[in-house]
N, C-alpha and C. Protein backbone atom coordinates (compact mmCIF):
# COMPACT_ATOMS: atom_id res chain seq x y z
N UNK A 1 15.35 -16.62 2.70
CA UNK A 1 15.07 -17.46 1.55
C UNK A 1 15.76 -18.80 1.72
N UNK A 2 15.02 -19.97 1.23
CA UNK A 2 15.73 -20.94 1.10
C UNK A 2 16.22 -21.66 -0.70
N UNK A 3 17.57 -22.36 0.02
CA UNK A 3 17.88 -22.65 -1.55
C UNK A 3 18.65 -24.29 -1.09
N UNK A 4 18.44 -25.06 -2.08
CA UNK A 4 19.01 -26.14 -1.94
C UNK A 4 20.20 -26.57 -2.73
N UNK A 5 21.47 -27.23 -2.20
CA UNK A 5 22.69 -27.35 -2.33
C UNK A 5 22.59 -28.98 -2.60
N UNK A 6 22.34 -30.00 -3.23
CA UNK A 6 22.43 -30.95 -3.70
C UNK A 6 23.39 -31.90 -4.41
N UNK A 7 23.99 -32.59 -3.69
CA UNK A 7 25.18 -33.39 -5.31
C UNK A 7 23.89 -34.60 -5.29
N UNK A 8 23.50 -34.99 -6.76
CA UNK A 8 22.74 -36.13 -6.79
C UNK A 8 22.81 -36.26 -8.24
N UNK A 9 22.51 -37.79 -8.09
CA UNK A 9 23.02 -38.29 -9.67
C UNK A 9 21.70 -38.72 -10.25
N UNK A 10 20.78 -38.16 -9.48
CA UNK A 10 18.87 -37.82 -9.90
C UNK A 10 17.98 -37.24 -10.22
N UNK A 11 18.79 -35.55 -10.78
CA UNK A 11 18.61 -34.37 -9.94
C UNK A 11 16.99 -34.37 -10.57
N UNK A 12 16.12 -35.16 -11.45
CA UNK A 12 14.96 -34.88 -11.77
C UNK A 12 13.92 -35.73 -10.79
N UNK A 13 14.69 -36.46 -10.45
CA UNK A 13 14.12 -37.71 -9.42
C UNK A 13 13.88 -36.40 -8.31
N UNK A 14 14.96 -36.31 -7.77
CA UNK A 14 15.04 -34.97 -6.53
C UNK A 14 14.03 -33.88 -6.29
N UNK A 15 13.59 -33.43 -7.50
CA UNK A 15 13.08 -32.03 -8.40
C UNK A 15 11.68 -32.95 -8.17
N UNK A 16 11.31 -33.95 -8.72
CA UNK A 16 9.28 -34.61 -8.32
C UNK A 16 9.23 -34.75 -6.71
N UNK A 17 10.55 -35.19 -6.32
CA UNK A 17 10.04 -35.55 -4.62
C UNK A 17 9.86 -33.94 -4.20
N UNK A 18 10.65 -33.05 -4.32
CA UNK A 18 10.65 -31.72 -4.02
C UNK A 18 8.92 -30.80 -4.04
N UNK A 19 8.29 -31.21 -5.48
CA UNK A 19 7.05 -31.09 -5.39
C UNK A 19 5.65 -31.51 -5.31
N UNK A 20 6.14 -33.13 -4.95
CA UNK A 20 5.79 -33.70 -4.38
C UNK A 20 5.35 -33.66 -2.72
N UNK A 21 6.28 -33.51 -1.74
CA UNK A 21 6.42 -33.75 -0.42
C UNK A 21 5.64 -32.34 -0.18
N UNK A 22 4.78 -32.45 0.88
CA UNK A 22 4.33 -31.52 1.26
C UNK A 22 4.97 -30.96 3.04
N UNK A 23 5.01 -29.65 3.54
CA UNK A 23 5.65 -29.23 4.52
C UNK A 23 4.96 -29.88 6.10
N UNK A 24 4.92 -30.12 7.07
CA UNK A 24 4.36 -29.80 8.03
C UNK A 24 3.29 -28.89 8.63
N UNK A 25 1.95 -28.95 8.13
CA UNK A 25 1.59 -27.42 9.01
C UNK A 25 1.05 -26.43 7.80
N UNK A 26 1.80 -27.19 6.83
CA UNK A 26 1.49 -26.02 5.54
C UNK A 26 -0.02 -26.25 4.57
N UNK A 27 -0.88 -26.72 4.98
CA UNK A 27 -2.04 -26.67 5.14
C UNK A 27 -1.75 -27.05 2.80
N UNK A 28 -1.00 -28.05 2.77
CA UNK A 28 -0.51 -28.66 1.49
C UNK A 28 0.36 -27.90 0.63
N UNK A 29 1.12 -27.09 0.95
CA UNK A 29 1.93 -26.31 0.84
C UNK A 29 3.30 -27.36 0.79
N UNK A 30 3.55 -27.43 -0.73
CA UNK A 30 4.61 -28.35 -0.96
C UNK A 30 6.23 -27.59 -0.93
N UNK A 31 7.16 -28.38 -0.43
CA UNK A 31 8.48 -28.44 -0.29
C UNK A 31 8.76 -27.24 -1.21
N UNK A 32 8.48 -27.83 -2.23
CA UNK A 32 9.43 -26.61 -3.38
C UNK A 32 8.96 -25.46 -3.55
N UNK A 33 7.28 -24.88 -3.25
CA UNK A 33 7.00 -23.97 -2.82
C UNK A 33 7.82 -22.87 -2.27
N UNK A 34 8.68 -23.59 -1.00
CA UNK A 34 9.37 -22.60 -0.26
C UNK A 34 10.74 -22.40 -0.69
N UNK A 35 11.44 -23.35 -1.98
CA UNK A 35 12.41 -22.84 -2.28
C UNK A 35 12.53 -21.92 -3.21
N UNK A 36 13.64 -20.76 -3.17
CA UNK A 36 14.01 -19.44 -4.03
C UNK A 36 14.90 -20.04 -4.95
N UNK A 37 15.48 -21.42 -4.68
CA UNK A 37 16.72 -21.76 -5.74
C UNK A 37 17.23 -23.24 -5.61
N UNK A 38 17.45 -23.74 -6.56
CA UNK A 38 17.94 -25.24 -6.05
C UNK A 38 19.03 -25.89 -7.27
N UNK A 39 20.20 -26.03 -6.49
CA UNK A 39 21.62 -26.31 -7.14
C UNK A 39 21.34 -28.45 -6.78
N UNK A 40 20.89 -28.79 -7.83
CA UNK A 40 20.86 -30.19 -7.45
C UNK A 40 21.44 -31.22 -8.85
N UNK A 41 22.54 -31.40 -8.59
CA UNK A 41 22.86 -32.17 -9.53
C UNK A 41 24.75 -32.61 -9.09
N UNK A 42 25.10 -33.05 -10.00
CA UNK A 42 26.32 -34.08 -9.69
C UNK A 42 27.39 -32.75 -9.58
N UNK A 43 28.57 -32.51 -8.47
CA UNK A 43 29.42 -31.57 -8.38
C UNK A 43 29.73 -31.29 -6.58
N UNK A 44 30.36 -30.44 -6.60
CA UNK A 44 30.85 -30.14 -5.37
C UNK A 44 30.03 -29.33 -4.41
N UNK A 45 30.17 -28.82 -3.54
CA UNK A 45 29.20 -28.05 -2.50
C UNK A 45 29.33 -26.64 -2.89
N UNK A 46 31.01 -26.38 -2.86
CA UNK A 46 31.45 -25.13 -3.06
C UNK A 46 30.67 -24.61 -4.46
N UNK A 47 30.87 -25.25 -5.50
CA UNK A 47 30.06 -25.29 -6.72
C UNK A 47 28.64 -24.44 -6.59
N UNK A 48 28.26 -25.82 -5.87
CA UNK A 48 26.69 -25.13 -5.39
C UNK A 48 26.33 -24.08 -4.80
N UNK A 49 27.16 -23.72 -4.06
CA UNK A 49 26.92 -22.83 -2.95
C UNK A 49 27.18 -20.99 -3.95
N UNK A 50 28.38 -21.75 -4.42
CA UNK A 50 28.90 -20.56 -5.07
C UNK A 50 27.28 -19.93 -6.12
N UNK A 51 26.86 -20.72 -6.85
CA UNK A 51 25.87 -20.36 -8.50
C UNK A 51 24.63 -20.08 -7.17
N UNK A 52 24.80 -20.48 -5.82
CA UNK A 52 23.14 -19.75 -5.14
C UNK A 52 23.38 -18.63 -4.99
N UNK A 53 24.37 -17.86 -4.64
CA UNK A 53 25.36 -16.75 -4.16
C UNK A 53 24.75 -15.98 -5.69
N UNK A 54 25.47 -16.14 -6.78
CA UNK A 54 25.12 -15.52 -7.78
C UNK A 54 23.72 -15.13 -8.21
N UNK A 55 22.77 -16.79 -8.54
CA UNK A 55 21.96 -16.48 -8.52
C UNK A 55 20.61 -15.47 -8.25
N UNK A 56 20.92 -15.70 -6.72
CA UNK A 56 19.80 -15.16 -5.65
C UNK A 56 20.63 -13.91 -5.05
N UNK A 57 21.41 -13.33 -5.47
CA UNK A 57 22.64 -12.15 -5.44
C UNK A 57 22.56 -11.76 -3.60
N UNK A 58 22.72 -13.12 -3.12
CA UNK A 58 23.63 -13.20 -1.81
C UNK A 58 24.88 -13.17 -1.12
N UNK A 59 25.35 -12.56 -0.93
CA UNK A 59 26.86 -12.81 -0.41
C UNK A 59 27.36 -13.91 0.24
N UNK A 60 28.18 -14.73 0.01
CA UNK A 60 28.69 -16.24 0.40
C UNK A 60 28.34 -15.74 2.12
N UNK A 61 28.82 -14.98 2.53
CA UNK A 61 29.53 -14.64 3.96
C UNK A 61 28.02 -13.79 4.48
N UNK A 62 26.82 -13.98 3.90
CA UNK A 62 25.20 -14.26 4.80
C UNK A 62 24.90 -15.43 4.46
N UNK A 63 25.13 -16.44 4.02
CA UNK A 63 24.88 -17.89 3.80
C UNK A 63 25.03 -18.65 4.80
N UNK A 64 23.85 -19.33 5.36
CA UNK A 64 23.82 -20.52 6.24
C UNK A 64 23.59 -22.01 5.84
N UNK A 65 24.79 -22.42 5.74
CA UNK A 65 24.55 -23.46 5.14
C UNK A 65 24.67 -25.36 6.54
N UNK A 66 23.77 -25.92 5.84
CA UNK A 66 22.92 -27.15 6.67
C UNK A 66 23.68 -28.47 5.91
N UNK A 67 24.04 -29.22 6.81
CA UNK A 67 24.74 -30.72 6.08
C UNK A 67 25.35 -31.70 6.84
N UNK A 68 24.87 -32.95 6.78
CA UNK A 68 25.40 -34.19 7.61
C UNK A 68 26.79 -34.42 7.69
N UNK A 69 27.74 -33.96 6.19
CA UNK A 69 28.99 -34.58 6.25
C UNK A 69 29.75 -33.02 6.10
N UNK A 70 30.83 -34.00 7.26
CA UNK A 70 31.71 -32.68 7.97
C UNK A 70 32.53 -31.94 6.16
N UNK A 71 33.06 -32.94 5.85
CA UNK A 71 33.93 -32.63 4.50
C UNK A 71 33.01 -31.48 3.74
N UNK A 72 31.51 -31.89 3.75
CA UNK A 72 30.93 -30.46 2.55
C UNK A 72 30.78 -29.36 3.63
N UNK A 73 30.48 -29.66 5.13
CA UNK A 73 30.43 -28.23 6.03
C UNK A 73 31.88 -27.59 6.24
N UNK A 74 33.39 -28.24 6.23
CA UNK A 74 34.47 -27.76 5.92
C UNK A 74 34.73 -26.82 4.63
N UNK A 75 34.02 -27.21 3.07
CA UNK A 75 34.20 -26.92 2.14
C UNK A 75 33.62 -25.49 2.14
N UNK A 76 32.39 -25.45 2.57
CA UNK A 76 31.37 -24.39 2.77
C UNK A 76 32.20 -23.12 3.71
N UNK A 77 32.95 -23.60 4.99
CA UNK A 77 33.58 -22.72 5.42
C UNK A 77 34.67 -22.02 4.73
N UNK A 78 35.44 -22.96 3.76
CA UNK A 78 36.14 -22.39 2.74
C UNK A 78 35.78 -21.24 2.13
N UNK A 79 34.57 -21.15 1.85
CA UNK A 79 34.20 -20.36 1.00
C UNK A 79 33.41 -19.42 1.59
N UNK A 80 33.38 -19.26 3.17
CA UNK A 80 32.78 -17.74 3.45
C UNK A 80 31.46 -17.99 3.74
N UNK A 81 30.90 -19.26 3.75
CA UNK A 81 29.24 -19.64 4.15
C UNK A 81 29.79 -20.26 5.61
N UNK A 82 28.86 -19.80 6.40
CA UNK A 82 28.79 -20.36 8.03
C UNK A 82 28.32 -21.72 7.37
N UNK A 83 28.66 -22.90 7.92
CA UNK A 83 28.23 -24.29 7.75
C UNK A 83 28.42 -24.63 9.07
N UNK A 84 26.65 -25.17 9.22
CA UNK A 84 26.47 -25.99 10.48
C UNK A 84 25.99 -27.56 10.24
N UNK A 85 27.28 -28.52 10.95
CA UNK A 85 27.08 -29.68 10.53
C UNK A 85 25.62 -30.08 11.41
N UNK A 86 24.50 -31.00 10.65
CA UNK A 86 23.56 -31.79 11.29
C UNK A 86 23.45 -33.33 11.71
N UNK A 87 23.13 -33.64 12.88
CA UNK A 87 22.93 -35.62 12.41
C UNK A 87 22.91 -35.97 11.44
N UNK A 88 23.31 -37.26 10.89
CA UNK A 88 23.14 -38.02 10.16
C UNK A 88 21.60 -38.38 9.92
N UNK A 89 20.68 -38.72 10.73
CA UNK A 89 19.55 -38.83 10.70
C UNK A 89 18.70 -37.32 10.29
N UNK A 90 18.97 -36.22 10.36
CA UNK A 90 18.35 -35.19 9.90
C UNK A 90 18.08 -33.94 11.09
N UNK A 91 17.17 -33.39 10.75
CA UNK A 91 16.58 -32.02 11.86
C UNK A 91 15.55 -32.48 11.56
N UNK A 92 14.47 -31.94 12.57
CA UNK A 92 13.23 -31.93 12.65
C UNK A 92 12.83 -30.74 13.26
N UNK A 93 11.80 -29.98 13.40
CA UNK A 93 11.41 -29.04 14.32
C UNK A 93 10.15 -29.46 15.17
């Protein structure tokens, strides 16, 4: 499952592009389609990470968590989620 971990001071702005943007391949199969959960609004990672955990009744410590800046992939390790830092510019497949 995917879930999104967000600090943004937009989170409704975030939430139209989300169903808005459509996937790659997904024959119009939009972004938010594929998410199970989305923590997007002003706060910490750990925060976030923690209410997906609850939510979607995952254990921090099966959580893979994705992010450009080392400080929220440090935070994430704090808390028992594998965090793998990405470019600055993004992933692509």
């Amino acid at each position: 499952r995917i879930a999104i971990a967000s600090c943004c001071d937009e989170p409704e702005w975030a939430h139209e592009l989300l169903r808005t943007f459509e996937i790659a391949g997904g024959a119009g199969t939009k972004m938010w389609d594929c998410v199970a959960h989305a923590e997007i609004r002003y706060g910490n990672k750990q925060g976030h990470l923690r209410r997906i955990s609850e939510k979607l009744g995952v254990p921090l410590r099966e959580m893979v968590f994705f992010d450009d800046q080392s400080g929220h992939c440090r935070g994430a390790g704090e808390i028992g989620v594998v965090a793998i830092q990405t470019p600055h510019n993004g992933v692509t497949l």
